[in-house]
C-alpha atoms as a PDB file:
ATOM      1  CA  UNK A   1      88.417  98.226  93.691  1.00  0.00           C
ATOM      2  CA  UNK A   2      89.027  98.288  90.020  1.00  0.00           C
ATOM      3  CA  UNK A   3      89.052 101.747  89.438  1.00  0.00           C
ATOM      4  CA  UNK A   4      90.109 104.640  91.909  1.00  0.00           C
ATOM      5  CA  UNK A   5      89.614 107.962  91.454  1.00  0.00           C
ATOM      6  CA  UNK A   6      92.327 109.271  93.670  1.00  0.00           C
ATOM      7  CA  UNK A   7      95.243 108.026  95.534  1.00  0.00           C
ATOM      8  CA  UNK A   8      96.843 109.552  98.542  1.00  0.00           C
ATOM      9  CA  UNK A   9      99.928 108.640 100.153  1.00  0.00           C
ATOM     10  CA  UNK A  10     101.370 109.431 103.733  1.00  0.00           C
ATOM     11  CA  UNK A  11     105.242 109.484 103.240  1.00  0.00           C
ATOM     12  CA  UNK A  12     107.733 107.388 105.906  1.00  0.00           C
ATOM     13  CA  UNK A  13     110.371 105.784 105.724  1.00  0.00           C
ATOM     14  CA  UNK A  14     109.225 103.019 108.692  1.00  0.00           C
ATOM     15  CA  UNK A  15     105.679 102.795 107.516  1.00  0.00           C
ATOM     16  CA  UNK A  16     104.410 104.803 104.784  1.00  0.00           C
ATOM     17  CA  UNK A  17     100.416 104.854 103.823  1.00  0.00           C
ATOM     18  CA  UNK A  18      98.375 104.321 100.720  1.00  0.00           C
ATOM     19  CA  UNK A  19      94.607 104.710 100.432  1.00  0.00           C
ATOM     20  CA  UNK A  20      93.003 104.406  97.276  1.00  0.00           C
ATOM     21  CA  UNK A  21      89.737 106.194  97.088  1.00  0.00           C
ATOM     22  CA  UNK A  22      87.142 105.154  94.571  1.00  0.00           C
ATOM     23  CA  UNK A  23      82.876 105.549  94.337  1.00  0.00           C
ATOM     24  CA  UNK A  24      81.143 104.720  97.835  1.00  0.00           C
ATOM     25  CA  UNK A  25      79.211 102.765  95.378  1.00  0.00           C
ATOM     26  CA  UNK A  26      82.163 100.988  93.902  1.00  0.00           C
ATOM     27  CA  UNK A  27      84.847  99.278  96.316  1.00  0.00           C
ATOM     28  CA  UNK A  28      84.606 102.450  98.869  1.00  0.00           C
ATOM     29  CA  UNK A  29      88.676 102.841  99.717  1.00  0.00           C
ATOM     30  CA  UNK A  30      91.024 100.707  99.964  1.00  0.00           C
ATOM     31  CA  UNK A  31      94.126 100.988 102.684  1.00  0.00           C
ATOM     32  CA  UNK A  32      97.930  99.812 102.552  1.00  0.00           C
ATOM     33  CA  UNK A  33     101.039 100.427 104.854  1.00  0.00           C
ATOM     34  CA  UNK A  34     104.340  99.654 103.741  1.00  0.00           C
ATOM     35  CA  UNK A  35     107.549  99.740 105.316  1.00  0.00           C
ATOM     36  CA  UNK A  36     110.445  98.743 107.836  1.00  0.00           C
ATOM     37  CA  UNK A  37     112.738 100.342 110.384  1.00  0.00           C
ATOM     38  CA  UNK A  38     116.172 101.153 109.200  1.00  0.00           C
ATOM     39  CA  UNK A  39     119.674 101.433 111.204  1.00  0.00           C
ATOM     40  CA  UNK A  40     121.038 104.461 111.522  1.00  0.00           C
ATOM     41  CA  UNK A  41     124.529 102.394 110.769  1.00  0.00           C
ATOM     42  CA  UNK A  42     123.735 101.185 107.126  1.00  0.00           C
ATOM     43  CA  UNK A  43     125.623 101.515 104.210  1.00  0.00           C
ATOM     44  CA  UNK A  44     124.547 103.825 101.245  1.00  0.00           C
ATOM     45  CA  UNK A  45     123.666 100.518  99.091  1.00  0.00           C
ATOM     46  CA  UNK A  46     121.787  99.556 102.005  1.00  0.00           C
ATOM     47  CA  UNK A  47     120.157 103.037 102.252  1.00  0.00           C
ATOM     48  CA  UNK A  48     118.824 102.936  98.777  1.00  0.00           C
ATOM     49  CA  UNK A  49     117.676  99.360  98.722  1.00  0.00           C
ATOM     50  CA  UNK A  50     115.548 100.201 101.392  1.00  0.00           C
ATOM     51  CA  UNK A  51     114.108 103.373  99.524  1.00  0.00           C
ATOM     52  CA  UNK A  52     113.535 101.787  96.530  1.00  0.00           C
ATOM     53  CA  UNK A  53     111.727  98.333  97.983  1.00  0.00           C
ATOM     54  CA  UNK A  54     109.234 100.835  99.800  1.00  0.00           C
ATOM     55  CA  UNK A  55     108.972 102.883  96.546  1.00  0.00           C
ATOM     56  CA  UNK A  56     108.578  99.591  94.684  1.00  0.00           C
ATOM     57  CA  UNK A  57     105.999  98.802  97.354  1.00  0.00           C
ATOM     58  CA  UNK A  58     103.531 101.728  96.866  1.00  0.00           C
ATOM     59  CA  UNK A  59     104.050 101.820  92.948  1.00  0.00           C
ATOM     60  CA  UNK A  60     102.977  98.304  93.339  1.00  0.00           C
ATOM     61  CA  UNK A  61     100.122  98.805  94.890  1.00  0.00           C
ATOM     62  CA  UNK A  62      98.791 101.066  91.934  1.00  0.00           C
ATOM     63  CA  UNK A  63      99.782  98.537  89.104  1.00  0.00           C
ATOM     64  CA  UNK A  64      97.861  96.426  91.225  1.00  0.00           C
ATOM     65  CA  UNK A  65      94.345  98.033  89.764  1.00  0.00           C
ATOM     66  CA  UNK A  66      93.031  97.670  86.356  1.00  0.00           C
ATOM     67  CA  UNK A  67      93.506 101.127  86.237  1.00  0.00           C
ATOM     68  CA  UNK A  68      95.177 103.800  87.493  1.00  0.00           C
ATOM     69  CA  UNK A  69      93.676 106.664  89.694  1.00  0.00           C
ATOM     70  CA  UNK A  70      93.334 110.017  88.179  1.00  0.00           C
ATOM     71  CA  UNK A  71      95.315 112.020  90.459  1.00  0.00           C
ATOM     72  CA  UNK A  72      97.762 111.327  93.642  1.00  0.00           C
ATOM     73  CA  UNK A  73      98.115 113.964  96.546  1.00  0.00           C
ATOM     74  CA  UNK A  74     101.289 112.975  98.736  1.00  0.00           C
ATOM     75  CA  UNK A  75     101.962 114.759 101.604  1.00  0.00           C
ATOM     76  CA  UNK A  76     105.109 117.620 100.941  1.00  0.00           C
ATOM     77  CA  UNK A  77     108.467 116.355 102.596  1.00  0.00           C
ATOM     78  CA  UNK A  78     108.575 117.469 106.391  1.00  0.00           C
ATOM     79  CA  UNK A  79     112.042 118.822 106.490  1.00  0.00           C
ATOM     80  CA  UNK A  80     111.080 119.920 110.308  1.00  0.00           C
ATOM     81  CA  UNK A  81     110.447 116.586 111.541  1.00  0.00           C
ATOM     82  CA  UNK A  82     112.734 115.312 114.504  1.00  0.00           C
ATOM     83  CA  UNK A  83     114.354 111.506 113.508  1.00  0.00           C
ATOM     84  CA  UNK A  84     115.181 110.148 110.938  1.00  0.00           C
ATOM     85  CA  UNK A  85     117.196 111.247 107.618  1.00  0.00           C
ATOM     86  CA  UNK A  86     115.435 114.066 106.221  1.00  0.00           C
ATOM     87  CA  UNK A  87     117.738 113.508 103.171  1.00  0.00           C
ATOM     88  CA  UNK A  88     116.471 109.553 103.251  1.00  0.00           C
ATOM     89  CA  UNK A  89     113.086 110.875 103.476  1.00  0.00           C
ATOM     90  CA  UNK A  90     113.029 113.502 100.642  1.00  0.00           C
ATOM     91  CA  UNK A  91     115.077 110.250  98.385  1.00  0.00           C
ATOM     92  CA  UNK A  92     112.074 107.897  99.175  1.00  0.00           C
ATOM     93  CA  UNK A  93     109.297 111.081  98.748  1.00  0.00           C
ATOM     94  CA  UNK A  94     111.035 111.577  95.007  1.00  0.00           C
ATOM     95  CA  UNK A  95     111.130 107.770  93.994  1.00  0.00           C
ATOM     96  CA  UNK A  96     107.805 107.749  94.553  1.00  0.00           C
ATOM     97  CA  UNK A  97     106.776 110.865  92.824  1.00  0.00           C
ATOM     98  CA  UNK A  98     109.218 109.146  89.881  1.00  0.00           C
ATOM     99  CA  UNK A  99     106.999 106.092  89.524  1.00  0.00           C
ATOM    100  CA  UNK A 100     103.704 108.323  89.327  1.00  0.00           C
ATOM    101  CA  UNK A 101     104.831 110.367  86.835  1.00  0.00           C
ATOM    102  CA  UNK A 102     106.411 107.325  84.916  1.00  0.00           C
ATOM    103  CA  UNK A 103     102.503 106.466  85.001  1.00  0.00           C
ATOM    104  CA  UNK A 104     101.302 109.741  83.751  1.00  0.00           C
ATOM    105  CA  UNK A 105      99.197 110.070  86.728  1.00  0.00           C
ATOM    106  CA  UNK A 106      99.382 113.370  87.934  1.00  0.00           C
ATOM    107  CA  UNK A 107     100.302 114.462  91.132  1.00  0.00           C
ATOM    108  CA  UNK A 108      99.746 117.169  93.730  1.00  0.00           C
ATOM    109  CA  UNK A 109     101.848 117.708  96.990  1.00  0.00           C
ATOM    110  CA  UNK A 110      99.967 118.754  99.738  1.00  0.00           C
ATOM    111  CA  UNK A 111     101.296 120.578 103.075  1.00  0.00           C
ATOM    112  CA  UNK A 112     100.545 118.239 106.478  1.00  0.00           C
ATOM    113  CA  UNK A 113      98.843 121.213 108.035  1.00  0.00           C
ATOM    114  CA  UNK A 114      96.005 121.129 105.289  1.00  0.00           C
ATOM    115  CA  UNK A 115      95.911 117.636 105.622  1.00  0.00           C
ATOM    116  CA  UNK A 116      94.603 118.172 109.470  1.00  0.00           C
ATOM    117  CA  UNK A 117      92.410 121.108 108.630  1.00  0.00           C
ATOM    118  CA  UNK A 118      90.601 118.570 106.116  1.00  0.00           C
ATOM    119  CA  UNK A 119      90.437 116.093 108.505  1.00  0.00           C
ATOM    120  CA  UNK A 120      89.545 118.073 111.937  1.00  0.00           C
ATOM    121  CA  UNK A 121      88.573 121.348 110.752  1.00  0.00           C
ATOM    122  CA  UNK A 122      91.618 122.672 112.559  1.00  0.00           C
ATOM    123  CA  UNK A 123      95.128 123.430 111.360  1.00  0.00           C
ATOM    124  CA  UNK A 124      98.800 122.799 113.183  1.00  0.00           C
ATOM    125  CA  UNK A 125      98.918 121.347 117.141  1.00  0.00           C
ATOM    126  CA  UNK A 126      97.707 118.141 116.422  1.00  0.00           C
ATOM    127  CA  UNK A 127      98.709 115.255 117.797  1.00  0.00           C
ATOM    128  CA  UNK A 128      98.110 112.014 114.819  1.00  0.00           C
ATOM    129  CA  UNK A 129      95.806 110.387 116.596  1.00  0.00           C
ATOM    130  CA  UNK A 130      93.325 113.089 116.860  1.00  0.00           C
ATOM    131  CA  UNK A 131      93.792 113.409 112.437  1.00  0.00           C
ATOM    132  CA  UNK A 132      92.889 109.285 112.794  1.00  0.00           C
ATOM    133  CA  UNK A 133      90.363 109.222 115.084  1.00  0.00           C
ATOM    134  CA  UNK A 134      88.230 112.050 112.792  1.00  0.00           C
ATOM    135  CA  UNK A 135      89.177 110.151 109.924  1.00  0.00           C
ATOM    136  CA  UNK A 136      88.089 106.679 111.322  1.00  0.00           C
ATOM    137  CA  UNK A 137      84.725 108.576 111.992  1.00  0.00           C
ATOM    138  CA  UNK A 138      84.063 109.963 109.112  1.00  0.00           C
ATOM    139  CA  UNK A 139      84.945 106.828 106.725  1.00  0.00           C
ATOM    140  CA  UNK A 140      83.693 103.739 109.082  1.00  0.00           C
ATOM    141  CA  UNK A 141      83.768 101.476 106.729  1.00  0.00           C
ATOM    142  CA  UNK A 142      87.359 101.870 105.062  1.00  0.00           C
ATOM    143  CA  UNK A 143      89.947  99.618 106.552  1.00  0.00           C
ATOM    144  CA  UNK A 144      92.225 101.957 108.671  1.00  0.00           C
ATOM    145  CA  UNK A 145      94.576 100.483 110.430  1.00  0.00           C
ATOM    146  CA  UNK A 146      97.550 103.212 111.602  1.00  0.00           C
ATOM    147  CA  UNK A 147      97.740 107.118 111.519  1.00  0.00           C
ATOM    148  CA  UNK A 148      99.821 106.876 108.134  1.00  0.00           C
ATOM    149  CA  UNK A 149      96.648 104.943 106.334  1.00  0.00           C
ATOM    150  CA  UNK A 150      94.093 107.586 108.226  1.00  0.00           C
ATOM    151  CA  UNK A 151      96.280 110.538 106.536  1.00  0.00           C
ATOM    152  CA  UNK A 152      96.580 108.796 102.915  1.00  0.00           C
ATOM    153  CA  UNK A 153      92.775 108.932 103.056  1.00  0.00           C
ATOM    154  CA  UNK A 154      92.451 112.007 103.866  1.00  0.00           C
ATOM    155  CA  UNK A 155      94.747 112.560 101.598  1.00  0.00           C
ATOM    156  CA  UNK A 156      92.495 110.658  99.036  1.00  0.00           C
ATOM    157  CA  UNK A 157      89.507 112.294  99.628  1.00  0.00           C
ATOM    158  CA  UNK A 158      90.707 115.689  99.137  1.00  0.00           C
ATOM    159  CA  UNK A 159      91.957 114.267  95.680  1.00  0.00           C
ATOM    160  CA  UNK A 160      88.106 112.811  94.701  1.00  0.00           C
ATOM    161  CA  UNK A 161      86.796 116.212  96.090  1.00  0.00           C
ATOM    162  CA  UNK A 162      89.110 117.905  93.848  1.00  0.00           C
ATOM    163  CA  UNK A 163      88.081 116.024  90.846  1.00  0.00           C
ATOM    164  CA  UNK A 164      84.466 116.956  91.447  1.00  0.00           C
ATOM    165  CA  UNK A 165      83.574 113.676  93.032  1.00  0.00           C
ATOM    166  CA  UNK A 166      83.262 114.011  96.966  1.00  0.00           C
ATOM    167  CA  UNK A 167      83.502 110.789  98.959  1.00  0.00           C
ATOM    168  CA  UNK A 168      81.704 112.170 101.283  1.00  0.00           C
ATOM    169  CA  UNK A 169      78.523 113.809 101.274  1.00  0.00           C
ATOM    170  CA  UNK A 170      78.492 116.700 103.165  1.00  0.00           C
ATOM    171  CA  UNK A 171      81.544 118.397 104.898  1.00  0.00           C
ATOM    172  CA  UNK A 172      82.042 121.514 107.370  1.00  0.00           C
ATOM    173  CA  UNK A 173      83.421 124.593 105.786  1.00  0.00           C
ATOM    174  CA  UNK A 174      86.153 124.771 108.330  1.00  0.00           C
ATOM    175  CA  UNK A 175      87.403 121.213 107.050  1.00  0.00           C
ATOM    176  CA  UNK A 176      86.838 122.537 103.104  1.00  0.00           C
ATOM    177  CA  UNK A 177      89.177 125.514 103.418  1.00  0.00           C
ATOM    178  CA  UNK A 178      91.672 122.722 103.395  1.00  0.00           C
ATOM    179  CA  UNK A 179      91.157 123.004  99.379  1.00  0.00           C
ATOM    180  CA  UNK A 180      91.931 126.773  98.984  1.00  0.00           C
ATOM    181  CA  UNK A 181      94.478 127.409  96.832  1.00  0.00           C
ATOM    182  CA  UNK A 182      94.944 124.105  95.543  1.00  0.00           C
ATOM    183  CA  UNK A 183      92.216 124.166  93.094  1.00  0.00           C
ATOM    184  CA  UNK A 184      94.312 126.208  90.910  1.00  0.00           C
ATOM    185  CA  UNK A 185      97.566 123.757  91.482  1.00  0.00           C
ATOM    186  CA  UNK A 186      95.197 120.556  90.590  1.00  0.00           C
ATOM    187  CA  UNK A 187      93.790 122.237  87.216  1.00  0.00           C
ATOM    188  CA  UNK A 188      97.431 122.549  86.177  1.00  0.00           C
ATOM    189  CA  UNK A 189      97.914 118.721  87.221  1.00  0.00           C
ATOM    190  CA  UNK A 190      95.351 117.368  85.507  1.00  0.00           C
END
């Protein structure tokens, strides 16, 4: 794919997930993990040569097209989550967000819970695999491999739809309400 129109990315710090979501009619979307486990024992300098490689990583990936998409959704920082170093996490979520905006590509920061409600239709108490195996259905012919790739196209695809230029064809209301509220946020973005 030459040309997406959005790009969303799952944050981690052991495997984070890209999708790039273009025309059905034009290279479809395109899938990427990147990432490594860390020690809970390394050094600062260690620390933030593993951030930046991974930020590197996904940044990569978008130089990687002949052009860049015209808008990102990332999933917010989940300062909840049990494990790991929320304060590695939020480092890694802002480098990334850094090399975006270096790109003039703007971006919009979506919560996880309207992430699952555009996948499922449904909202919090959801395990990942149920948000991958809707996703998997829905797009049977991208190249999901993990839960982090299934939520960067979800991701994605709420960034197309928000452009006015569905991947999909038709979708349940229950799964659109996902969108309120961030049609206002994505005018200001773009």
């Amino acid at each position: 794919m030459e040309t997406p129109l959005a790009m969303g990315i799952d944050v981690s710090l052991t495997r984070t997930g890209v999708a790039f979501v273009g025309d059905p009619l034009d290279g479809g979307i395109e899938t990427y993990s990147f990432g490594r486990s860390g020690k809970r024992n390394e050094s600062l300098l260690q620390r933030h040569e593993r951030l930046k490689t991974l930020s590197d990583q996904v940044i990569n990936a978008i130089d990687d097209h002949m052009e860049h998409p015209r808008i990102a959704c990332i999933e917010d920082v989940a300062f909840g989550t049990p494990g790991g170093s929320t304060t590695d996490r939020a480092a890694l979520w802002w480098f990334i967000v850094d090399g975006l905006i270096r790109r003039s590509i703007p971006v919009l920061q979506i919560n996880v819970s309207k992430v699952k409600i555009y996948a499922t239709g449904r909202g919090n108490k959801h395990e990942k695999d149920e948000v991958m195996l809707s996703i998997v259905r829905r797009y049977p012919d991208a190249p999901i491999q993990n839960n982090d790739e299934a939520d960067a196209t979800a991701l994605g695809a709420m960034g197309a739809r928000l452009l006015g230029r569905p991947y999909e064809t038709s979708l349940p209301l229950t799964h659109l309400r996902a969108l309120q509220d961030l049609d206002e946020t994505t005018r200001g973005a773009l």
